[in-house]
PDB file of N, CA and C in Angstrom:
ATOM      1  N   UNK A   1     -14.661 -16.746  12.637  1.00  0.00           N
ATOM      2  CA  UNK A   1     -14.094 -15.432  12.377  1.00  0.00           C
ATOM      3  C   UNK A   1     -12.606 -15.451  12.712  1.00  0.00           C
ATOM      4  N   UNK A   2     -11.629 -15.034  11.794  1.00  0.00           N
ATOM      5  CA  UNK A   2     -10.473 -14.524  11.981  1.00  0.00           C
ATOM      6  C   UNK A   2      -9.758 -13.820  12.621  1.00  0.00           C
ATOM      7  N   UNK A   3      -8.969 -13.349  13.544  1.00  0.00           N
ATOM      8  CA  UNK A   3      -8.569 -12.311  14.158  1.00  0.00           C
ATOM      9  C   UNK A   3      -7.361 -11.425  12.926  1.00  0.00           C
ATOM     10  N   UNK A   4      -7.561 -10.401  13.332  1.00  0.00           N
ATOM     11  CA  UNK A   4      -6.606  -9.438  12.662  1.00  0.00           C
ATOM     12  C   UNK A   4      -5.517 -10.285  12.510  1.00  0.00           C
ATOM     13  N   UNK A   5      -4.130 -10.299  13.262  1.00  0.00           N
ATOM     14  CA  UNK A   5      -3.216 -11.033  13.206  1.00  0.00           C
ATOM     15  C   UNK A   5      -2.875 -12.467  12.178  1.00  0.00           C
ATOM     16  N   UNK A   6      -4.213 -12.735  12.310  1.00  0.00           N
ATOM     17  CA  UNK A   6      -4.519 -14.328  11.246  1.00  0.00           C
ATOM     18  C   UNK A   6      -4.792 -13.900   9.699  1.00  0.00           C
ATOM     19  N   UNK A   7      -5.491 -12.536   9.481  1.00  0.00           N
ATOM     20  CA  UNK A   7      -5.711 -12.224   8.614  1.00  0.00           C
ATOM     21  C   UNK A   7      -4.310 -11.487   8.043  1.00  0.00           C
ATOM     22  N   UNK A   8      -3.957 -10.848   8.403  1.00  0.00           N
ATOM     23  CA  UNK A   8      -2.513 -10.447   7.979  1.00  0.00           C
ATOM     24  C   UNK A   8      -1.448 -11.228   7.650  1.00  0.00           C
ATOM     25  N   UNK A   9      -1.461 -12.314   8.127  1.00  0.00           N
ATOM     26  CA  UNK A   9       0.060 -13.187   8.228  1.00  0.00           C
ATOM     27  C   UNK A   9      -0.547 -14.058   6.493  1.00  0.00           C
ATOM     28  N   UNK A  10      -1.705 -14.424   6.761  1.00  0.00           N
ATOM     29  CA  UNK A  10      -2.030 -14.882   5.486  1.00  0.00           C
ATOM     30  C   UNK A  10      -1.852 -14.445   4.089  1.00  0.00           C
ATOM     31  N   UNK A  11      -2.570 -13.112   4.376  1.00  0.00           N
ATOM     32  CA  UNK A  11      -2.253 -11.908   3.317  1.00  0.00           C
ATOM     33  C   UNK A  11      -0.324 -12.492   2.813  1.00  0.00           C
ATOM     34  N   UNK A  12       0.411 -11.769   4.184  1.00  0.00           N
ATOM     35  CA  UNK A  12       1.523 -12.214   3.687  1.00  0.00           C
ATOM     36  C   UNK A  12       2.173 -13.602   3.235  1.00  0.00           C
ATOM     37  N   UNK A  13       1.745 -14.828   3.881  1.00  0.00           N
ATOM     38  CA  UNK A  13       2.144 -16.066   2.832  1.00  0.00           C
ATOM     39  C   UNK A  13       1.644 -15.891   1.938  1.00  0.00           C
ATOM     40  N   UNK A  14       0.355 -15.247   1.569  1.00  0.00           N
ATOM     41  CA  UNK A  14      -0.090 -16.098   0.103  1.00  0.00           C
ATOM     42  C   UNK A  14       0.573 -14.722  -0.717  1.00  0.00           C
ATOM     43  N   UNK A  15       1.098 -13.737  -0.634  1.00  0.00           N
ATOM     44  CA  UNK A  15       1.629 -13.110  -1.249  1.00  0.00           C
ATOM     45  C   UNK A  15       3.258 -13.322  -1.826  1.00  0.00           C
ATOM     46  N   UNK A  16       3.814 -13.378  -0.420  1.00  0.00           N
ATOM     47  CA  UNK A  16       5.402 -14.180  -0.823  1.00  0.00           C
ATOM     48  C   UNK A  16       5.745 -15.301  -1.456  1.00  0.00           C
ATOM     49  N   UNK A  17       4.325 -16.650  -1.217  1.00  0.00           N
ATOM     50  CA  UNK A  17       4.038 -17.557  -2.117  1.00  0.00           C
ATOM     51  C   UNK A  17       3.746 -17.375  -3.992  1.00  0.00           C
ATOM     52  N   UNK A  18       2.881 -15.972  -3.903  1.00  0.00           N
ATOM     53  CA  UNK A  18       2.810 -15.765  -5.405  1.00  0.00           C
ATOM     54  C   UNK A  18       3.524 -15.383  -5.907  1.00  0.00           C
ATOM     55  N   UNK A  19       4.576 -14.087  -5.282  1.00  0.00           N
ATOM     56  CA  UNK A  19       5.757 -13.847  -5.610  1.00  0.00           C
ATOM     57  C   UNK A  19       6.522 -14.699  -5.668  1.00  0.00           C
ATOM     58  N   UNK A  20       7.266 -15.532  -5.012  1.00  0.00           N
ATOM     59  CA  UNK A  20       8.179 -16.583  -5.279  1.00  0.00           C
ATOM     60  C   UNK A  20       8.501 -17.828  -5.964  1.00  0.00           C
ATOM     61  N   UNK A  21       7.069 -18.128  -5.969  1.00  0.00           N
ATOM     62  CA  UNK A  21       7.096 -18.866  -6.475  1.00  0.00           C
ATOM     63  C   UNK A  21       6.276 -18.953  -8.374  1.00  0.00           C
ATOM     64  N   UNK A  22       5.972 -17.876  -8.116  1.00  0.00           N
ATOM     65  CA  UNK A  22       4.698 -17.795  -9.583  1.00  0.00           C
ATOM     66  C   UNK A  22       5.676 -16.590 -10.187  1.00  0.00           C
ATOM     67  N   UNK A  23       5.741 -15.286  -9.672  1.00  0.00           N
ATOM     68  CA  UNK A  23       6.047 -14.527 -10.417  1.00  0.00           C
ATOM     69  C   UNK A  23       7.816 -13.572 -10.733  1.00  0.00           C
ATOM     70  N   UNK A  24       8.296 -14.003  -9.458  1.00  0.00           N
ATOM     71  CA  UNK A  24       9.672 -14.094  -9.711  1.00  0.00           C
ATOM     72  C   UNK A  24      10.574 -14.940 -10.688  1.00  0.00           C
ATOM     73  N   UNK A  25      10.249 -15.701 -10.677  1.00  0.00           N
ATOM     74  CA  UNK A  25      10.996 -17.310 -11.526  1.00  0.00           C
ATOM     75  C   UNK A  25      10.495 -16.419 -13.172  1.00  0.00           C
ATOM     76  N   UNK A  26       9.403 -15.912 -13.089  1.00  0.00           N
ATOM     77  CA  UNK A  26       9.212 -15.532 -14.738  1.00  0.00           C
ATOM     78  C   UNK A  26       9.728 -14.456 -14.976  1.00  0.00           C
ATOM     79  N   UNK A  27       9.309 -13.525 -13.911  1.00  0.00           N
ATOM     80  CA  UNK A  27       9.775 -11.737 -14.512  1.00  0.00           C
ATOM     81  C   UNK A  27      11.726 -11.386 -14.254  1.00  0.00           C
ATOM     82  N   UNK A  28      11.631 -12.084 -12.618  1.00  0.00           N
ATOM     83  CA  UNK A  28      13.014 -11.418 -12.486  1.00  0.00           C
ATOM     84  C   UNK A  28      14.622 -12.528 -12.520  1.00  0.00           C
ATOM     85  N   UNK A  29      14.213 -14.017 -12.717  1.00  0.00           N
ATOM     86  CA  UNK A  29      14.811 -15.113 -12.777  1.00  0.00           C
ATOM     87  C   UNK A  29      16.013 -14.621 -11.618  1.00  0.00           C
ATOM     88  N   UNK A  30      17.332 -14.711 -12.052  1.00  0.00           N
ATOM     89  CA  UNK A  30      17.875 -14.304 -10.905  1.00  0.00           C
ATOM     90  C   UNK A  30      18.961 -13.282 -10.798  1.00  0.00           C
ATOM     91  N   UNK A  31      18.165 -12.080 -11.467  1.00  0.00           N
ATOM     92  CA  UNK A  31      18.526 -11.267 -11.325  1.00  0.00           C
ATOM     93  C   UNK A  31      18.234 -10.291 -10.408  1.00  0.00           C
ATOM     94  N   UNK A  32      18.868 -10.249  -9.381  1.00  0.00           N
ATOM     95  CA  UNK A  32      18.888  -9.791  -7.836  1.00  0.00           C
ATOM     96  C   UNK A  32      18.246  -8.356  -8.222  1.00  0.00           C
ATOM     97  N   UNK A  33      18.534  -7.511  -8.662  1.00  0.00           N
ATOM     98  CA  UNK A  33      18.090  -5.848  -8.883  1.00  0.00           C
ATOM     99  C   UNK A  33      17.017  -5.822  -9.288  1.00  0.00           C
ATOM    100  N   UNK A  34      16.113  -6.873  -9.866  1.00  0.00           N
ATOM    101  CA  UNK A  34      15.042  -7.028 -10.202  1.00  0.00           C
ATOM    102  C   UNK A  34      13.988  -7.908  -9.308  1.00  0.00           C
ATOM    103  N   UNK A  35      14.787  -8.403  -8.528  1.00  0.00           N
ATOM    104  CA  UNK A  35      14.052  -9.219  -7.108  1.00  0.00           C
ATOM    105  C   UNK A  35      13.876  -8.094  -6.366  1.00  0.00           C
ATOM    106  N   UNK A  36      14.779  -7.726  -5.963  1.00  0.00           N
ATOM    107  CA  UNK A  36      14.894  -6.417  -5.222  1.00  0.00           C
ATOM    108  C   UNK A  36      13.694  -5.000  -5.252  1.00  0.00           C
ATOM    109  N   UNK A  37      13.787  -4.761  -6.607  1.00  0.00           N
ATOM    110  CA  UNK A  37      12.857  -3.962  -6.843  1.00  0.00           C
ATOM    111  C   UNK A  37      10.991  -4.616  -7.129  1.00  0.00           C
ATOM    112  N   UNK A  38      10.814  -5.488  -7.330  1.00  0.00           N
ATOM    113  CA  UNK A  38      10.165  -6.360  -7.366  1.00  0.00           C
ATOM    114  C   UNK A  38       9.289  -6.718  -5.405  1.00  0.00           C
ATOM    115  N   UNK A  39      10.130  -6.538  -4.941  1.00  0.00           N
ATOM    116  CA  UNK A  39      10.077  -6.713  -3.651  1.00  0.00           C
ATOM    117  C   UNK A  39       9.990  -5.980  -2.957  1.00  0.00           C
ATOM    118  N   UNK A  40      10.052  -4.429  -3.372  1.00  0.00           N
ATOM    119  CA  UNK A  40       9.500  -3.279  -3.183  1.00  0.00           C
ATOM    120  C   UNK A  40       8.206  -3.457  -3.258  1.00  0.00           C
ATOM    121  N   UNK A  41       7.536  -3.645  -4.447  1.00  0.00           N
ATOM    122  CA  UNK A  41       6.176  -3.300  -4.804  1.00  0.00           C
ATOM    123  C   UNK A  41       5.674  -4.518  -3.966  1.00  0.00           C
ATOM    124  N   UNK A  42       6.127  -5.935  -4.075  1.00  0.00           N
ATOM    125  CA  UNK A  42       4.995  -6.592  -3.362  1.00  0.00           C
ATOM    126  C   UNK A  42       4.874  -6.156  -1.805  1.00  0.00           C
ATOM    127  N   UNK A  43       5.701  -5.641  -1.143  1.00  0.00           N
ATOM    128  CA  UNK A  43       5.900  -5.254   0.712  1.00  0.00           C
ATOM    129  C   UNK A  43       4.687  -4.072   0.089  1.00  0.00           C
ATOM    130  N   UNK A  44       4.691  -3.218  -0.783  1.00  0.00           N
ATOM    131  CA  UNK A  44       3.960  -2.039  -0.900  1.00  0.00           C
ATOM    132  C   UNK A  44       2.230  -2.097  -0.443  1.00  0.00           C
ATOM    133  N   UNK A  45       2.580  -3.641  -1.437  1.00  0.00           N
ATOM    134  CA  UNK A  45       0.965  -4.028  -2.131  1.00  0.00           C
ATOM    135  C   UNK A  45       0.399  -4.660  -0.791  1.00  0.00           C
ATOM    136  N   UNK A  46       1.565  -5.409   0.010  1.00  0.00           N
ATOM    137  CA  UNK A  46       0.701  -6.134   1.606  1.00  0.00           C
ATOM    138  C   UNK A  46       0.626  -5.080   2.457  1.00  0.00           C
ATOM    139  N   UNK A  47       1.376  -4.052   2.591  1.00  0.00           N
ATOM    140  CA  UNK A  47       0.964  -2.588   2.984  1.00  0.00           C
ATOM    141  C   UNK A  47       0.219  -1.866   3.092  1.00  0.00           C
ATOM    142  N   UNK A  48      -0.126  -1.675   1.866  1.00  0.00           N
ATOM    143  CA  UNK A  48      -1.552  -1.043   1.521  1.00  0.00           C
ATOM    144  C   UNK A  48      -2.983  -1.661   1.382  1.00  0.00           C
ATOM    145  N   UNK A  49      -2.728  -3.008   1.104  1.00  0.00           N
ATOM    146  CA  UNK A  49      -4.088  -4.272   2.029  1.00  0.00           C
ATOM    147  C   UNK A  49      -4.014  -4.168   3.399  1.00  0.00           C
ATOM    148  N   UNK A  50      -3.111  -4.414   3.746  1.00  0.00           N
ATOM    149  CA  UNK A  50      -3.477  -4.039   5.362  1.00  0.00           C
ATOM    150  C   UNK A  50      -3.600  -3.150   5.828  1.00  0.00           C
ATOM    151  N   UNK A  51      -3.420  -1.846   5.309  1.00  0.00           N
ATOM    152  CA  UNK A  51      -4.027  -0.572   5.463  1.00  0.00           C
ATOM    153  C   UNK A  51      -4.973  -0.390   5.134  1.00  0.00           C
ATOM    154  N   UNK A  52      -5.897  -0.755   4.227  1.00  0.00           N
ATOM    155  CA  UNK A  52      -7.148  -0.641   3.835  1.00  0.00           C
ATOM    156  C   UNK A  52      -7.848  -1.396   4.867  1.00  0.00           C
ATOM    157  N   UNK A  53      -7.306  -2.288   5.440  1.00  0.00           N
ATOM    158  CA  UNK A  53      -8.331  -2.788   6.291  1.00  0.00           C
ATOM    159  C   UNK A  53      -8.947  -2.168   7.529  1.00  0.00           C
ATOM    160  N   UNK A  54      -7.257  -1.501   8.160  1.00  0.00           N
ATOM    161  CA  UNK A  54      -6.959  -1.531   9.609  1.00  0.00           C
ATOM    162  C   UNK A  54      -6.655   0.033   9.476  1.00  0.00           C
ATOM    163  N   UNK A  55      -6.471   0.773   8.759  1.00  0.00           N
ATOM    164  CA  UNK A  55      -6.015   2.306   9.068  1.00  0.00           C
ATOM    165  C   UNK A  55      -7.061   2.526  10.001  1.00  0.00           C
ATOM    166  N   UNK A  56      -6.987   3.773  10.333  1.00  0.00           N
ATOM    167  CA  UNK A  56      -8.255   4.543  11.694  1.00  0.00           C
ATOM    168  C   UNK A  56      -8.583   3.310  12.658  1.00  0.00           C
ATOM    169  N   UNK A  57      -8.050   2.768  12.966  1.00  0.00           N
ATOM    170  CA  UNK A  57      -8.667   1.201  13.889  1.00  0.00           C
ATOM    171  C   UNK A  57      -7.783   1.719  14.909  1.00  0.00           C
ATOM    172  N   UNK A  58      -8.361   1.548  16.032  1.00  0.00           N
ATOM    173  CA  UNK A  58      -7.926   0.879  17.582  1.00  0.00           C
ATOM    174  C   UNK A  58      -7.192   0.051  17.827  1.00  0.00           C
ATOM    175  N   UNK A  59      -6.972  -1.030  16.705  1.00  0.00           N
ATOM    176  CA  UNK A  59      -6.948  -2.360  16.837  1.00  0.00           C
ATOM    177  C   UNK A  59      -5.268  -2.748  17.271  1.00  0.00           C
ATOM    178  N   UNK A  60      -4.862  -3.360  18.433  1.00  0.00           N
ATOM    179  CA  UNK A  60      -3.501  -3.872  18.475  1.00  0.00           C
ATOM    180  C   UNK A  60      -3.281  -5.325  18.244  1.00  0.00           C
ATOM    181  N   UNK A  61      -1.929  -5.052  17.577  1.00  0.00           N
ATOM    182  CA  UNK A  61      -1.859  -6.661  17.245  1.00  0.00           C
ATOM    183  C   UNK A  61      -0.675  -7.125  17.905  1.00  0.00           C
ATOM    184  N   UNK A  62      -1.075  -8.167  18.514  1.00  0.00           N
ATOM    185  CA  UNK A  62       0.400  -9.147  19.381  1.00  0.00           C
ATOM    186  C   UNK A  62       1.326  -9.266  18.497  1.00  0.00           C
ATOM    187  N   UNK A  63       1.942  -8.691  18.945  1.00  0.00           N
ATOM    188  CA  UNK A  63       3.900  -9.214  18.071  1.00  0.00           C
ATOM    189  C   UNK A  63       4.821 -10.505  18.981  1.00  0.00           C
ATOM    190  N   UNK A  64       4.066 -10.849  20.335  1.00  0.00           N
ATOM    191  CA  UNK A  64       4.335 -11.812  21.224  1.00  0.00           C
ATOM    192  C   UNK A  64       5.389 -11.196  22.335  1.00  0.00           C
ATOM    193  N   UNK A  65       6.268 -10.115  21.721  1.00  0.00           N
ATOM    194  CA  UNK A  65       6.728  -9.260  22.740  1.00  0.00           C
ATOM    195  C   UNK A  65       6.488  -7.816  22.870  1.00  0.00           C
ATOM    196  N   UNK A  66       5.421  -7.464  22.213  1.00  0.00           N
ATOM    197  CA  UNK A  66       4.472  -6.184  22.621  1.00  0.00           C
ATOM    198  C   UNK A  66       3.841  -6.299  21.487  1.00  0.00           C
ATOM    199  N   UNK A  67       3.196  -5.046  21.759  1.00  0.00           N
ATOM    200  CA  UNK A  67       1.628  -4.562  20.993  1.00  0.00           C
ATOM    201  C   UNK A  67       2.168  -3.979  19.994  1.00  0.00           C
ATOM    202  N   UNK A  68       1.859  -4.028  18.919  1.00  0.00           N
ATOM    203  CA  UNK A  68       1.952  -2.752  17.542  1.00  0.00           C
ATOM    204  C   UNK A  68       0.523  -2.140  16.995  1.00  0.00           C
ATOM    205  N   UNK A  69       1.196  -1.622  16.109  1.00  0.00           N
ATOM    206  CA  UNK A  69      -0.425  -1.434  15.472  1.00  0.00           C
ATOM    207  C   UNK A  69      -0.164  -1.703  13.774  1.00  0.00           C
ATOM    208  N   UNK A  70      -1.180  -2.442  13.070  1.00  0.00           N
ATOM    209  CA  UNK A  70      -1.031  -2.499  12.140  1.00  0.00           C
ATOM    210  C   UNK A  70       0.000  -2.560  10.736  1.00  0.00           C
ATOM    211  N   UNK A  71       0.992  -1.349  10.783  1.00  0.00           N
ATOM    212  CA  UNK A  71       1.636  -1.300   9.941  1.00  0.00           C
ATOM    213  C   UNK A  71       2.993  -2.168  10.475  1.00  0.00           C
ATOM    214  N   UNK A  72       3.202  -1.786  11.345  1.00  0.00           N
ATOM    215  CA  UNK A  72       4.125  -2.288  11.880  1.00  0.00           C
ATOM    216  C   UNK A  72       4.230  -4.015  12.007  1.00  0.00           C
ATOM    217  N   UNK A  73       3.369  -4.478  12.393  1.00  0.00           N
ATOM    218  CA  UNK A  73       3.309  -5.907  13.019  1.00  0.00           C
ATOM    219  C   UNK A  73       2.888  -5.955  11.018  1.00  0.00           C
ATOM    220  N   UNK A  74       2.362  -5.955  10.628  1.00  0.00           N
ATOM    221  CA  UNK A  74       2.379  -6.093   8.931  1.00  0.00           C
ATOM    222  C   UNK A  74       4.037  -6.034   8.378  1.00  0.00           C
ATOM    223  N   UNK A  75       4.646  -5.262   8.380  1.00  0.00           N
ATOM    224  CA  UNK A  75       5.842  -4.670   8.442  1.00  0.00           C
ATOM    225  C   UNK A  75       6.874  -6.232   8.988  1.00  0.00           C
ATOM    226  N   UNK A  76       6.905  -5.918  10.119  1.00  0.00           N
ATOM    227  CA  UNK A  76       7.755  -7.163  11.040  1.00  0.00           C
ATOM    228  C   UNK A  76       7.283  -8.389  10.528  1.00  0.00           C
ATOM    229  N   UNK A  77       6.513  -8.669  10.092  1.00  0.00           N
ATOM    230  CA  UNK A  77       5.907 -10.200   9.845  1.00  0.00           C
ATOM    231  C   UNK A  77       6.253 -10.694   8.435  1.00  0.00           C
ATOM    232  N   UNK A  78       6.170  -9.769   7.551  1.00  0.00           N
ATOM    233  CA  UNK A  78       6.162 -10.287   6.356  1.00  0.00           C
ATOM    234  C   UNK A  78       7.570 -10.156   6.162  1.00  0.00           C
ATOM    235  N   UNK A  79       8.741  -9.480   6.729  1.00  0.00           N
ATOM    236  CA  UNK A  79       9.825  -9.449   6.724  1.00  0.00           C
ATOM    237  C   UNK A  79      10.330 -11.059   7.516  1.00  0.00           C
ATOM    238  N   UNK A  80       9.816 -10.791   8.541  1.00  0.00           N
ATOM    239  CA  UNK A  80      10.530 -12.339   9.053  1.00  0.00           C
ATOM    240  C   UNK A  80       9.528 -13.888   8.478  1.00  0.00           C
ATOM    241  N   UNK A  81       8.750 -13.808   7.535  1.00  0.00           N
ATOM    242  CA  UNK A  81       8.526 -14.876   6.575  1.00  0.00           C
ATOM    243  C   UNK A  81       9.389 -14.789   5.649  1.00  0.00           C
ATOM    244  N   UNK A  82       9.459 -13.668   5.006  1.00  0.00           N
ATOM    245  CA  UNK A  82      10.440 -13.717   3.413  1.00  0.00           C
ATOM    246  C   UNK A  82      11.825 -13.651   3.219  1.00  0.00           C
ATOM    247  N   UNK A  83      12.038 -13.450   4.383  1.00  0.00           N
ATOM    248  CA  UNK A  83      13.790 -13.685   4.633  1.00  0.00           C
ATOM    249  C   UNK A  83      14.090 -14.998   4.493  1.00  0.00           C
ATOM    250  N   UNK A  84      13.838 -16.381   4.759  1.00  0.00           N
ATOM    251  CA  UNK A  84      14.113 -17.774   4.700  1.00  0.00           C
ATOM    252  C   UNK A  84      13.931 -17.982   3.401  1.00  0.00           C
ATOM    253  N   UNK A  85      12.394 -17.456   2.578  1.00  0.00           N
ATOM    254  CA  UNK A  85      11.807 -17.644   1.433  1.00  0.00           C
ATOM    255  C   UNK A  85      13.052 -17.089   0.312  1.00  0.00           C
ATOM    256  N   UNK A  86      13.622 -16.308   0.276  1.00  0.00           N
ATOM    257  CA  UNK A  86      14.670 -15.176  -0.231  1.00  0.00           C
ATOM    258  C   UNK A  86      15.903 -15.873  -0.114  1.00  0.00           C
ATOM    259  N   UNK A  87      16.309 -16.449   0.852  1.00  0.00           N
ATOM    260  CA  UNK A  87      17.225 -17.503   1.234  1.00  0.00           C
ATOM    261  C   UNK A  87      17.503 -18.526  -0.014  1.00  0.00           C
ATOM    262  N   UNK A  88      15.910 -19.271   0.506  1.00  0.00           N
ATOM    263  CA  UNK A  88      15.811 -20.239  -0.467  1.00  0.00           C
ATOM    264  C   UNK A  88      15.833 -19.943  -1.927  1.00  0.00           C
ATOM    265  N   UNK A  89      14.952 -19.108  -2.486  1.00  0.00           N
ATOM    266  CA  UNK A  89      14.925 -18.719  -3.832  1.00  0.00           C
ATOM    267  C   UNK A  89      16.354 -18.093  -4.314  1.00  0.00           C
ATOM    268  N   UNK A  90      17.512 -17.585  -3.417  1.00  0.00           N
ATOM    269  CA  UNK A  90      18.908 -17.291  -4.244  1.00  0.00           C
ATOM    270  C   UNK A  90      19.220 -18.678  -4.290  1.00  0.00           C
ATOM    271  N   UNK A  91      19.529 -19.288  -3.545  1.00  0.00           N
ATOM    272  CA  UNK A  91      20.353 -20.948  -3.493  1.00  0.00           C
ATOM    273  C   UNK A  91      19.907 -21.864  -4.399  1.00  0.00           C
ATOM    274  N   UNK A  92      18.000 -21.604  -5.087  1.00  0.00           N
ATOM    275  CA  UNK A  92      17.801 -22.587  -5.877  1.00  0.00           C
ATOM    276  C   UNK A  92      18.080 -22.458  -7.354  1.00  0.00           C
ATOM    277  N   UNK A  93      17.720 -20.831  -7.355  1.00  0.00           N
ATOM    278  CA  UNK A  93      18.025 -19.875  -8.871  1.00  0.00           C
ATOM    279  C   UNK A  93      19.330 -19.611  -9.192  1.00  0.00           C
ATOM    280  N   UNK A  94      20.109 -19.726  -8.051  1.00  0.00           N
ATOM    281  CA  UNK A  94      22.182 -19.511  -8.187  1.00  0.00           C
ATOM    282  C   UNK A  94      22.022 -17.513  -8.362  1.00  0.00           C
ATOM    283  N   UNK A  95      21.142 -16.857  -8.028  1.00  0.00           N
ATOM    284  CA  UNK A  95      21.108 -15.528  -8.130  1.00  0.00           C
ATOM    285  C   UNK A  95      22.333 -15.047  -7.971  1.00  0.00           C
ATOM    286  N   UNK A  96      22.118 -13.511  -9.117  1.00  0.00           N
ATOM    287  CA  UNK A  96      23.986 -13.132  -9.549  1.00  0.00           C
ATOM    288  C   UNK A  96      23.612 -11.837  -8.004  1.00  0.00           C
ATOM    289  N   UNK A  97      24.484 -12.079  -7.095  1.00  0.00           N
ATOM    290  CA  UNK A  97      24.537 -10.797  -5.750  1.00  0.00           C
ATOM    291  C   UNK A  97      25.519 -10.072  -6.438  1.00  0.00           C
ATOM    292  N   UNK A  98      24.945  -8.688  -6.014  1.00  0.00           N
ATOM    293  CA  UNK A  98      26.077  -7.430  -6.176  1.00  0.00           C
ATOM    294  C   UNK A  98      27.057  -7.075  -4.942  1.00  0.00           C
ATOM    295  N   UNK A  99      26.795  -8.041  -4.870  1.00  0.00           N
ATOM    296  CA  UNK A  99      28.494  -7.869  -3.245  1.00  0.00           C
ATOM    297  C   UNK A  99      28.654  -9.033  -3.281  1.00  0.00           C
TER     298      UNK A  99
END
């Protein structure tokens, strides 16, 4: 059995994985306003999976320097995976930035 925490972080690789690598490169190539918005809906979509799981729950999840609950540690996590991932995908695509 999985713990919450294990189940979430997964959710989020295999999501930033499908995004980045499967469905960005086709829909939004590198056009940043379309990553961008694009990247709305997928944070939405690991959002609302992990809300379906965990809403009305008790349940706290280690962030390693305190407790959250759910949205949050969902929230914080998938942000500090896809920031490197986002990194990488402007530098390999040459993405056009609006600043």
């Amino acid at each position: 059995m999985q713990s919450p925490e294990q189940i979430v972080l997964l959710l989020n690789v295999i999501v930033i994985f499908l995004a980045y690598f499967v469905i960005y490169p086709r829909m939004a190539g590198n056009d940043f306003n379309k990553i961008a918005m694009n990247d709305v809906i997928t944070s939405c979509v690991v959002l609302m999976t992990s809300g379906s799981l965990y809403f009305n729950s008790v349940i706290e999840f280690n962030l390693l320097i305190m407790q959250v609950n759910w949205f949050w540690f969902t929230f914080i996590t998938f942000a500090l995976i896809e920031i490197p991932v986002l990194f990488w995908y402007i530098k390999k695509y040459k993405v056009n930035l609006p600043f």
